[in-house]
Protein backbone atom coordinates (compact mmCIF):
# COMPACT_ATOMS: atom_id res chain seq x y z
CA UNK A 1 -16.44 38.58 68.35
CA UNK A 2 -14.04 36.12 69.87
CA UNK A 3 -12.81 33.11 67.63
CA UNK A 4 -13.15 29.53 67.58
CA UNK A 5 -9.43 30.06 66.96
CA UNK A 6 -8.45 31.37 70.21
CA UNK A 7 -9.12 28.65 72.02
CA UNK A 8 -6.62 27.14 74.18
CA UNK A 9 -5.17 24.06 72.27
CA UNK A 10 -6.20 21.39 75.15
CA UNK A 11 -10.00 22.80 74.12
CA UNK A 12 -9.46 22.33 70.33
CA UNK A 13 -8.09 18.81 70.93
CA UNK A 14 -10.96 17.76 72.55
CA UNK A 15 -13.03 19.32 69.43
CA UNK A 16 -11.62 16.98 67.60
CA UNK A 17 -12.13 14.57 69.23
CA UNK A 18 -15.58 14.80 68.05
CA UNK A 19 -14.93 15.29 64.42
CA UNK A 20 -14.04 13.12 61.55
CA UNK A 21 -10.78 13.27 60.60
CA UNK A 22 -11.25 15.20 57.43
CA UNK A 23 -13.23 17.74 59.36
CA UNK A 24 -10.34 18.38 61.44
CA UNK A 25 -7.96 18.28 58.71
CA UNK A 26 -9.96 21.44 56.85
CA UNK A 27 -10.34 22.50 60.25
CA UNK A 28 -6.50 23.46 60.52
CA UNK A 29 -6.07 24.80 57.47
CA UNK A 30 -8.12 27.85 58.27
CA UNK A 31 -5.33 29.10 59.88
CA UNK A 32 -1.98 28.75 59.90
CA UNK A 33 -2.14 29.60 63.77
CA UNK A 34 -3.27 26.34 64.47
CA UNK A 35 -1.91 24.34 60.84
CA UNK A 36 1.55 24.52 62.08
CA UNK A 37 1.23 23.93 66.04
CA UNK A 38 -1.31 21.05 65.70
CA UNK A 39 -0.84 18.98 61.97
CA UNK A 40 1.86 16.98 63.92
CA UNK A 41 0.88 16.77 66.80
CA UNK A 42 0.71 13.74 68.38
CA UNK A 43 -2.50 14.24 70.22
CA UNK A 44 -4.59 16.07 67.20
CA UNK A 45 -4.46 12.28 65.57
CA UNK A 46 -4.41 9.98 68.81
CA UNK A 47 -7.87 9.48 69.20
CA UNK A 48 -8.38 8.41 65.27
CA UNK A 49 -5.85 6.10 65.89
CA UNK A 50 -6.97 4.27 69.66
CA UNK A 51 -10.49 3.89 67.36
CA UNK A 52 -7.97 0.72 66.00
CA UNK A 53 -6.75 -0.38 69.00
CA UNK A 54 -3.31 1.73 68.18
CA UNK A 55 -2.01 3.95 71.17
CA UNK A 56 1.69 3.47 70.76
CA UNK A 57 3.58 4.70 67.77
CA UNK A 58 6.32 2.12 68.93
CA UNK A 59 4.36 -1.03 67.19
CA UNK A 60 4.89 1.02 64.45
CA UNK A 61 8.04 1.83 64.70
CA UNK A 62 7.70 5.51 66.01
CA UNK A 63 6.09 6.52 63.23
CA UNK A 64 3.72 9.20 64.44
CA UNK A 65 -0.02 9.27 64.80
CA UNK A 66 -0.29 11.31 61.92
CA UNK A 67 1.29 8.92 59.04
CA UNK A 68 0.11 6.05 60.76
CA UNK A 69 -3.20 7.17 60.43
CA UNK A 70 -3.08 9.14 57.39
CA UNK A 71 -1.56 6.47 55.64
CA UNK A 72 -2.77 3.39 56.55
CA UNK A 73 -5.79 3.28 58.80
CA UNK A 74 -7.87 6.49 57.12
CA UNK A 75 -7.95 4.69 53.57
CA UNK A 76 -7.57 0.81 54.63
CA UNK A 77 -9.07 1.23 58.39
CA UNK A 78 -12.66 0.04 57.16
CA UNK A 79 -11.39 -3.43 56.20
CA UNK A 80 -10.85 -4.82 59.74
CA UNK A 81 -13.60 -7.09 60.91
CA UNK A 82 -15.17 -9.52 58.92
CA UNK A 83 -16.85 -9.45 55.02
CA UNK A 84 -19.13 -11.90 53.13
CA UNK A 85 -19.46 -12.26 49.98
CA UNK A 86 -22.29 -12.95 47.13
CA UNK A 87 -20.51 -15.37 45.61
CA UNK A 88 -23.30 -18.04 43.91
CA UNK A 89 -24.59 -20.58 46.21
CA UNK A 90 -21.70 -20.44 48.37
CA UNK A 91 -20.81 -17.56 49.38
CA UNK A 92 -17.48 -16.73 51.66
CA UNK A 93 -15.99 -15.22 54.53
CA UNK A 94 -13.16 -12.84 55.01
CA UNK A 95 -11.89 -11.20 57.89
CA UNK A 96 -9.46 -8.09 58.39
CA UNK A 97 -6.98 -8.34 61.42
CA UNK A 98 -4.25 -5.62 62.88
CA UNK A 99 -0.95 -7.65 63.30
CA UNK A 100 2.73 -8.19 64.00
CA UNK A 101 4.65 -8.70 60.98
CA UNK A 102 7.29 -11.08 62.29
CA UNK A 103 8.40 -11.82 58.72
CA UNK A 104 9.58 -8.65 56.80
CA UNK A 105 9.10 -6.38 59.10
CA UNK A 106 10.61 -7.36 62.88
CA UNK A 107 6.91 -7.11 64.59
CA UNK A 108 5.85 -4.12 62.99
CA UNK A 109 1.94 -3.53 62.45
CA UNK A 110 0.04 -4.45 59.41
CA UNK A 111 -3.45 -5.14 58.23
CA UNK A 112 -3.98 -8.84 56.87
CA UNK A 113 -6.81 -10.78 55.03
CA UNK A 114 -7.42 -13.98 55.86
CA UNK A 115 -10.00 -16.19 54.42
CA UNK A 116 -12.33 -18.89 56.36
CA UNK A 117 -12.30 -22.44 55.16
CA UNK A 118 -14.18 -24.99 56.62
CA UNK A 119 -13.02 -28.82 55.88
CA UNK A 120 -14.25 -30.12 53.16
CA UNK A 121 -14.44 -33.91 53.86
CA UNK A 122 -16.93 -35.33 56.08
CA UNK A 123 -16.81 -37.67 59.21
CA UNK A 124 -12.79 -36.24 59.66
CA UNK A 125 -13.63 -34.02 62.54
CA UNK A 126 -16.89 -33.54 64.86
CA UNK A 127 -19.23 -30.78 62.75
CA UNK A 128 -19.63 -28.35 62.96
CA UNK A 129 -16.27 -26.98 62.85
CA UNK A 130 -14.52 -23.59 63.67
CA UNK A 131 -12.57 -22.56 59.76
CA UNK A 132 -9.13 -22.57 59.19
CA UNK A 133 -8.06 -18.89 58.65
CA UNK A 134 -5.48 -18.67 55.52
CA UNK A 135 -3.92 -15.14 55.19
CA UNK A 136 -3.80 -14.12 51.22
CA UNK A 137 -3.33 -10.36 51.61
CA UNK A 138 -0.91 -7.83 53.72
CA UNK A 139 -1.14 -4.21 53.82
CA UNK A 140 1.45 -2.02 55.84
CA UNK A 141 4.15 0.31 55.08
CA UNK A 142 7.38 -0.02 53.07
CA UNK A 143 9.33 -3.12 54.57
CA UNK A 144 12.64 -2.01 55.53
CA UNK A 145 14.63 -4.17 52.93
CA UNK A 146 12.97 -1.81 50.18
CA UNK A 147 12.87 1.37 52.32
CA UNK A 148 14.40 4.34 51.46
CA UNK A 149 14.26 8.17 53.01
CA UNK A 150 11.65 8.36 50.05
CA UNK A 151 9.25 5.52 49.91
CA UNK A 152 9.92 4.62 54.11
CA UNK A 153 5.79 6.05 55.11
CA UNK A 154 4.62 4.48 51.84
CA UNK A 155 2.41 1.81 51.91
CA UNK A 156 2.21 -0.96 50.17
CA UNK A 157 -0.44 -4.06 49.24
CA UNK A 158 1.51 -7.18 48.72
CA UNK A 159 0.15 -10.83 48.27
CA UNK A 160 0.90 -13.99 49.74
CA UNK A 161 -0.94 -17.32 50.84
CA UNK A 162 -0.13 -18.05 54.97
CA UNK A 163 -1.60 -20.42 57.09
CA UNK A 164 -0.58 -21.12 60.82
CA UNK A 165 -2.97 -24.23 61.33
CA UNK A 166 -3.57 -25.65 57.84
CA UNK A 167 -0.07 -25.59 55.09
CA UNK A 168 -1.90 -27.90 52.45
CA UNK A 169 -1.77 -24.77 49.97
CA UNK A 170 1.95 -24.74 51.15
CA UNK A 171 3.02 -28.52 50.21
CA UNK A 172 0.60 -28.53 47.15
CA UNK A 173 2.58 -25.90 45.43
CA UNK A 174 6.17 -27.16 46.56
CA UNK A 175 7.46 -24.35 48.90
CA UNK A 176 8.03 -25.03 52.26
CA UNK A 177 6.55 -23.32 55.23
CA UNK A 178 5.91 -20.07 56.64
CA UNK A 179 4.64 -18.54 52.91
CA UNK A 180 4.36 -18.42 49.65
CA UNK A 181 4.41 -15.17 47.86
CA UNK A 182 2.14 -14.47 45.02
CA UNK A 183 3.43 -11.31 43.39
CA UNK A 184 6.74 -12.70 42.46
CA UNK A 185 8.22 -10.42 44.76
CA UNK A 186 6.99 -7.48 42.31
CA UNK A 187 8.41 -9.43 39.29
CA UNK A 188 5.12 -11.18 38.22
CA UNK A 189 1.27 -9.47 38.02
CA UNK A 190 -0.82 -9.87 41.31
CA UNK A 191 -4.17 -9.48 42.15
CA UNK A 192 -6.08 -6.41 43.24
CA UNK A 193 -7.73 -4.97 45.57
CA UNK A 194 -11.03 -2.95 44.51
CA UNK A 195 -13.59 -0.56 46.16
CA UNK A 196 -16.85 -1.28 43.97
CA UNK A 197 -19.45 1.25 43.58
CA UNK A 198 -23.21 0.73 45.12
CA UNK A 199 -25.38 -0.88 42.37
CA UNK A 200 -28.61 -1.96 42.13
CA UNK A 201 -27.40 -5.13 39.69
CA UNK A 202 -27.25 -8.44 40.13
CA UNK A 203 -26.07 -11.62 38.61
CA UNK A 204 -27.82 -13.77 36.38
CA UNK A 205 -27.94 -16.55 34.09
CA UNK A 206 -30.03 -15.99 30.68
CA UNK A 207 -33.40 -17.97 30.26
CA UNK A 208 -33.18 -21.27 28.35
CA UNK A 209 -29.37 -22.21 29.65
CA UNK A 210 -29.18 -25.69 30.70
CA UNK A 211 -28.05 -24.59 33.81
CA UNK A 212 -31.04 -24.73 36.24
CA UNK A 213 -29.61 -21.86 39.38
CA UNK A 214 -31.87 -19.74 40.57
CA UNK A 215 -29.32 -16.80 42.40
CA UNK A 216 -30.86 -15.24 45.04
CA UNK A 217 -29.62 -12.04 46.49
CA UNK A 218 -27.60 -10.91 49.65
CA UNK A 219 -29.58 -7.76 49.98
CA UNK A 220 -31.94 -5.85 51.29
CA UNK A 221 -33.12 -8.51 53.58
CA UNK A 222 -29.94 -8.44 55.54
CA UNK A 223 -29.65 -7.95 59.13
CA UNK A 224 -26.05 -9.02 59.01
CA UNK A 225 -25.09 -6.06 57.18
CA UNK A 226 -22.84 -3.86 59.31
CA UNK A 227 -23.92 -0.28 58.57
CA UNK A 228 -21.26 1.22 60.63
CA UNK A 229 -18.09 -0.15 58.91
CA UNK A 230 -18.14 1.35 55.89
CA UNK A 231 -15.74 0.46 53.09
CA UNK A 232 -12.11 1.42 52.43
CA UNK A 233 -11.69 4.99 51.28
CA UNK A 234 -10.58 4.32 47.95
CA UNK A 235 -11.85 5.78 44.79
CA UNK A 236 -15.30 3.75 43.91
CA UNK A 237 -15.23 1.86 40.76
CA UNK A 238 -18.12 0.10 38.58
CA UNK A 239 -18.91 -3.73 38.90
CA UNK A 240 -16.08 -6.32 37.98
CA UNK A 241 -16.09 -8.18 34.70
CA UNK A 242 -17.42 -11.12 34.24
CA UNK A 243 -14.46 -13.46 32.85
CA UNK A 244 -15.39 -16.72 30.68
CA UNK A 245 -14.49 -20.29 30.87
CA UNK A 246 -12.97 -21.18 27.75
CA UNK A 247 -14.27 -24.86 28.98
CA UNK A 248 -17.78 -24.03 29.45
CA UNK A 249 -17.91 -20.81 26.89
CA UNK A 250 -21.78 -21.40 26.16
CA UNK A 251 -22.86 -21.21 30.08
CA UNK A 252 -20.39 -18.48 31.46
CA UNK A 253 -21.30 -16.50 28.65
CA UNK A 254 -24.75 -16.51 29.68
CA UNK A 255 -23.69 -14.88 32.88
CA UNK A 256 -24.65 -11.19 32.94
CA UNK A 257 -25.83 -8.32 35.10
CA UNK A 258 -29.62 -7.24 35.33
CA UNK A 259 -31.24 -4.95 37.72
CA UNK A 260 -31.87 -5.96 40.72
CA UNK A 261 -32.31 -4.28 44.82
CA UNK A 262 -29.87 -1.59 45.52
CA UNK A 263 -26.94 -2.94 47.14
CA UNK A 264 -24.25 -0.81 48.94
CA UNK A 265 -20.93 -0.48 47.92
CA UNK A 266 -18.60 -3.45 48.29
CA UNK A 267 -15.06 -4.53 47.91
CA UNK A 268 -13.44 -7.25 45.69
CA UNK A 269 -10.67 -8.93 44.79
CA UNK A 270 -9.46 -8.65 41.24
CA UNK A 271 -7.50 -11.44 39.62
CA UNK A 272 -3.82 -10.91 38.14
CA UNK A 273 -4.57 -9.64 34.07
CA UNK A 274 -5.26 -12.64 31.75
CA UNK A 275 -1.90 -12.94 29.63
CA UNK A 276 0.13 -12.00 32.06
CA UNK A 277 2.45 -14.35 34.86
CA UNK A 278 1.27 -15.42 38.16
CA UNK A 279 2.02 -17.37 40.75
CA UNK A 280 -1.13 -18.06 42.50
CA UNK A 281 -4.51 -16.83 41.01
CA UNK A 282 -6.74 -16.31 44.16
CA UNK A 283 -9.88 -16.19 42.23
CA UNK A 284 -9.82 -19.85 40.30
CA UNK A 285 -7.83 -21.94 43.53
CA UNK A 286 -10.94 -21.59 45.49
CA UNK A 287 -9.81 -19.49 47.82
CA UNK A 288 -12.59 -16.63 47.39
CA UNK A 289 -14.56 -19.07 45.14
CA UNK A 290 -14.96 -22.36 47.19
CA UNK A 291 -16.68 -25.18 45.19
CA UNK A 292 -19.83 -26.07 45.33
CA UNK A 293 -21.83 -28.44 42.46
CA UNK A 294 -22.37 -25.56 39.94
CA UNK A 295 -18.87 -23.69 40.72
CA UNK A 296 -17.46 -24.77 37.93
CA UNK A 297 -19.57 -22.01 35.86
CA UNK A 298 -18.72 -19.57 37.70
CA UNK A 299 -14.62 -20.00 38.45
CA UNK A 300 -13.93 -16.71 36.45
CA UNK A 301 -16.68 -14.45 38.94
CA UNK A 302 -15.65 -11.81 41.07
CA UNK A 303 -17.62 -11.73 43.56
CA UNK A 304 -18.26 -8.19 45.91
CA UNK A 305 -18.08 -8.31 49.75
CA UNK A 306 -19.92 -6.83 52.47
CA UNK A 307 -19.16 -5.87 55.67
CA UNK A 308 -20.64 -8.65 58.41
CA UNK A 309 -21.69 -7.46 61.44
CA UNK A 310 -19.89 -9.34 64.51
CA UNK A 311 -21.00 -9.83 67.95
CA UNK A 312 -19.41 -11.18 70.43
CA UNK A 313 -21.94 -11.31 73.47
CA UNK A 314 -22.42 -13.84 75.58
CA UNK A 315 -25.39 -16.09 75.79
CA UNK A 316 -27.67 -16.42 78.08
CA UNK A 317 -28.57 -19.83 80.28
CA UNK A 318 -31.87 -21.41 78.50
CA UNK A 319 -32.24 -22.37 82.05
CA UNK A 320 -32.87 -19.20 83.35
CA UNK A 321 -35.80 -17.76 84.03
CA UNK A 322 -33.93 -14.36 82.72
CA UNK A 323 -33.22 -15.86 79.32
CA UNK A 324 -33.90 -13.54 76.28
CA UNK A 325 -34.01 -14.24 73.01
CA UNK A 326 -31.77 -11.27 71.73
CA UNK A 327 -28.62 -12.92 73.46
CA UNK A 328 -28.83 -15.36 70.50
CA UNK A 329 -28.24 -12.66 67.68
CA UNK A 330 -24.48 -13.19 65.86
CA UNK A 331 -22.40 -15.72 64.03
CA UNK A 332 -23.29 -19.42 64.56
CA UNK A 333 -21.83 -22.24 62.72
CA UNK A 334 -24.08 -25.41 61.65
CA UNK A 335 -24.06 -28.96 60.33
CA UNK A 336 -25.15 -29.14 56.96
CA UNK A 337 -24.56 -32.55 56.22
CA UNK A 338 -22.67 -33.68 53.25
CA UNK A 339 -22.44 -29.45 52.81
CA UNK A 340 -20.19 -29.47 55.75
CA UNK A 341 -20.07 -26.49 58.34
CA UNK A 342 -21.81 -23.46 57.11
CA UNK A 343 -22.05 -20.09 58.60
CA UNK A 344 -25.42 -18.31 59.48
CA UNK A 345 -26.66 -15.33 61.13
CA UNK A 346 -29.29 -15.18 63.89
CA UNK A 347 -31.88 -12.44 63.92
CA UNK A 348 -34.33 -11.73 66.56
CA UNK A 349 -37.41 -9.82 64.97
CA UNK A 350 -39.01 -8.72 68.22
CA UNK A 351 -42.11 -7.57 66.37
CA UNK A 352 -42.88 -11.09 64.93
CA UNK A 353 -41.62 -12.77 68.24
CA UNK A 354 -39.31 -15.05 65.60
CA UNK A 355 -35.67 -15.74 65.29
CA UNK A 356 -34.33 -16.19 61.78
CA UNK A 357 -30.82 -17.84 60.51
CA UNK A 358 -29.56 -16.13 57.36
CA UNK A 359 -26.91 -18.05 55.57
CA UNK A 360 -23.51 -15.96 54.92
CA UNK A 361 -22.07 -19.57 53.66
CA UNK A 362 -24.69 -21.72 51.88
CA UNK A 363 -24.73 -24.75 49.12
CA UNK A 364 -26.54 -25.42 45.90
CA UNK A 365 -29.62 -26.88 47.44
CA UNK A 366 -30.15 -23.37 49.97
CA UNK A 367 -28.16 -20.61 49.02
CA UNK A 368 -25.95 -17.67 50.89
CA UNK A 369 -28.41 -14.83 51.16
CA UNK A 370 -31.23 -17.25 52.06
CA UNK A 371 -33.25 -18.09 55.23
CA UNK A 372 -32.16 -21.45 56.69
CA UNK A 373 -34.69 -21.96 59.22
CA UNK A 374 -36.64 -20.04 62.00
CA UNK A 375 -38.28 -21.00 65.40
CA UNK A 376 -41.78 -18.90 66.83
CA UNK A 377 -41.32 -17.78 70.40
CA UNK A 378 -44.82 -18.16 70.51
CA UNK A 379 -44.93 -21.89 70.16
CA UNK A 380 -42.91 -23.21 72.59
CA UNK A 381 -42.72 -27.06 72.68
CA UNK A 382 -43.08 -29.39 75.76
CA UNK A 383 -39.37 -29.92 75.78
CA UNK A 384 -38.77 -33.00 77.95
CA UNK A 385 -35.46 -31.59 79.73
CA UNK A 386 -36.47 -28.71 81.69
CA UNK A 387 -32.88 -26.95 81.14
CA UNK A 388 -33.55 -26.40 77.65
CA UNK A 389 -35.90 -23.93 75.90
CA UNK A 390 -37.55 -25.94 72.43
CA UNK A 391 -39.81 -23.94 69.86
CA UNK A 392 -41.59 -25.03 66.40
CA UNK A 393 -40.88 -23.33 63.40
CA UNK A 394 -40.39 -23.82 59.67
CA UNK A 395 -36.96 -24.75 57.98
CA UNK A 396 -36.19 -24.42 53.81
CA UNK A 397 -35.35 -27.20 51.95
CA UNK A 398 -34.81 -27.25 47.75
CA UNK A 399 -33.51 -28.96 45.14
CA UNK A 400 -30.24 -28.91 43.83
CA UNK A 401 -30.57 -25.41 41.65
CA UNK A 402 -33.09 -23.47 44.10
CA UNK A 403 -35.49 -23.01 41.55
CA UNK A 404 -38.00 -24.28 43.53
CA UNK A 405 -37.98 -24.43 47.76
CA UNK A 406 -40.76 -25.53 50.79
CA UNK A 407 -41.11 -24.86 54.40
CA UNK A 408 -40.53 -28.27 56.65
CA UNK A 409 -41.73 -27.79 60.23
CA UNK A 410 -39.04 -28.57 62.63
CA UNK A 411 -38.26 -28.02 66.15
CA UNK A 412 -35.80 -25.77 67.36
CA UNK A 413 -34.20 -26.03 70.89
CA UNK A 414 -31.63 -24.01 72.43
CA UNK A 415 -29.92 -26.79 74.58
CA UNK A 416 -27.34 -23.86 76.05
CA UNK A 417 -25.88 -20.88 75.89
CA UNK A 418 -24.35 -21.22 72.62
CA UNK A 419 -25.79 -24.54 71.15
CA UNK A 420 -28.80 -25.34 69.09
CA UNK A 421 -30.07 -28.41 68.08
CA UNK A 422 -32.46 -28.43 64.82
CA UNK A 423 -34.37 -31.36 64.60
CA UNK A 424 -36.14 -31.88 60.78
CA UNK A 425 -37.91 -34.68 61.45
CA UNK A 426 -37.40 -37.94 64.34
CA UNK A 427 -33.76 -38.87 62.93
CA UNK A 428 -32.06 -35.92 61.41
CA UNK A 429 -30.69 -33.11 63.91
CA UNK A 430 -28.25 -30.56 62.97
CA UNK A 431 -26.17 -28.39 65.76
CA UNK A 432 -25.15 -25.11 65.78
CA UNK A 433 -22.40 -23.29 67.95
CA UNK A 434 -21.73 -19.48 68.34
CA UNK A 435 -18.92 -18.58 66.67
CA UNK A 436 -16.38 -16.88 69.46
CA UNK A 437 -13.34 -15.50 67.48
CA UNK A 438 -11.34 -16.45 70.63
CA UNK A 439 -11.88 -20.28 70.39
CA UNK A 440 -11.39 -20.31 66.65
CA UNK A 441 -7.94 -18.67 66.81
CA UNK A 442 -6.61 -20.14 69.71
CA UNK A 443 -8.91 -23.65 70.14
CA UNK A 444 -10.67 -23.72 73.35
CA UNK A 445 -13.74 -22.41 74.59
């Protein structure tokens, strides 16, 4: 019976094409017939590569396909693209990027984090606003002032804080421009990158605390959620401690996990050890905790992140008698007042004929994981300017706390292709924009 093995090797590559990369790996070691020929070969490992936008080894310094993705984009390869995290009230944004490292490593490839931060101070700039993107994490091989023959395909996490359009964590800490580092060049304990486990549990603050929070959950109700990504292929690990502020013992402590809806697994950021010397402690300079009214009980949280889903479509003209509906779905960015920009997520639930924003970034009064508002196709209102499309619809408002929340009616109108206007009542609008990844990095349209 002829052999799957006998196949000419121009056959088998495009095989495996079609299989994962682990299939392909136990693949080859049936046989040393093909181990030997193929395990280096360039074009066995090509295709798992392009899947990153990688089709020359020279970004990375001819290293071949097979370290490059072996080593770096099989286990960290699921981080590019953008995460959010449950963070109370709040919430945040990360994103992964693929980039030249034109510090350490003469424009070699590596994977950086970069958290969104919106301005904090209203009436400085128009709202909403696109975030400042401030880089915190780097992931790429051995730089070559610490390579050796040894160690040269090893790759390494290191920490530092970067920021091309905003240096205030820069001049606050005394170092000048391009970076700081926050692992003390090895010398001082860093943070940590985790791979957390899916759990059905949930944060929570005990009954009869003086602290009034209800803390509503990112999932199941979450059409943001990218299903595709995945997350890094790291061993899985249980849910991160909850730390204690020595100033506020008696309301941290109250903090604890309870059952909740399963959620999937996540990744997190771990803070240097307590006792030990840092530089820069991520988790307590609100970088992945920004402040918010109640923040101040939960400094010492790790929170988990999820993979956001991000598309980049283009809208269509509310002019146009071909407008749909489903050309809003993404990223938008609104004005929430003395809350600043937030971030929400439009959803188009064709059966109910209703578009929903879901807030990745929310506030004390309407949380992350919440609906902000949502406008009924059905209702359409007699929108005076015929080159807009206007619906009714119902938006959430709550006290500080969330404890308790009502539906407002409001009027939604989609003034272009990627603006909305929300109107609460006769004198208080808020916009929204689409957020186009283009603009925000480079600043135009």
């Amino acid at each position: 019976m002829p052999s799957v093995l006998s196949l000419p090797y121009d056959v088998l590559r495009e095989i495996f094409t079609r299989l994962s990369a682990v299939d392909v790996l136990n693949f080859l070691r049936t046989s040393r017939k093909v181990y030997y020929p193929l395990i280096d070969d360039d074009s066995t490992w090509y295709s798992f590569c392009a899947r990153y936008g990688i089709r020359d080894t020279s970004v990375f310094h001819r290293r071949s396909f097979r370290i490059i993705y072996g080593r770096l984009l099989h286990p960290y390869g699921p981080l590019l693209g953008l995460w959010c995290s449950d963070y109370p009230c709040r919430g945040n944004v990360v994103e992964f990027r693929i980039v030249p490292d034109t510090w350490h490593r003469s424009g070699e490839r590596i994977i950086i984090g970069e958290v969104w931060e919106f301005n904090a101070k209203p009436g400085e700039r128009p709202r909403p606003d696109y975030p400042s993107y401030t880089e915190f994490i780097q992931i790429g091989f051995t730089t070559p002032a610490k390579s050796t023959p040894q160690t040269a395909n090893n790759v390494q996490i290191s920490w530092h804080l970067r920021s091309e359009r905003d240096l205030r964590f820069l001049v606050h800490n005394g170092i000048p421009p391009p970076w700081i580092r926050t692992d003390g060049d090895g010398r001082l304990a860093t943070p940590s990158l985790h791979v957390i486990a899916p759990s059905d549990m949930k944060l929570e603050s005990k009954p009869g605390n003086f602290m009034y929070l209800n803390i509503p959950e990112m999932l199941p109700s979450a059409p943001w959620y990218d299903h595709a990504r995945g997350v890094p292929r790291l061993p899985q690990e249980g849910l991160p401690p909850l730390g204690q502020n020595l100033l506020w013992s008696s309301v941290s402590s109250a903090l604890h996990y309870v059952p909740g809806t399963p959620k999937p697994a996540a990744i997190a950021f771990f803070p240097p050890p307590a006792g030990r010397e840092s530089d820069v402690r991520l988790i307590d300079h609100d970088l992945h905790n920004p402040p918010h009214y109640f923040s101040i009980y939960f400094e010492h949280v790790v929170s988990r992140y999820y993979p956001l889903l991000q598309r980049d479509q283009v809208g269509d003209d509310p002019a146009s008698s071909q407008w749909r509906a489903e050309t809003l779905e993404g990223i938008w960015l609104g004005d929430y007042g003395v809350h600043g920009t937030e971030c929400v997520f439009l959803e188009l639930n064709a059966g109910d004929s209703v578009v929903r924003a879901w807030k990745i970034t929310g506030d004390a009064h309407v949380p992350r994981g919440t609906c902000s508002w949502e406008m009924d196709l059905q209702q359409p209102n007699q929108d005076s300017q015929p080159a807009r499309r206007s619906y009714t619809g119902q938006g959430t408002l709550a006290p500080r706390g969330f404890v308790t929340s009502e539906k407002w009616p409001i009027s939604v109108t989609v003034v272009g292709p990627d603006e909305i206007t929300v109107s609460w009542d006769l004198t208080y609008n808020t916009k929204f924009v689409r957020y186009k990844q283009k603009r925000g990095r480079v600043g135009f349209p």
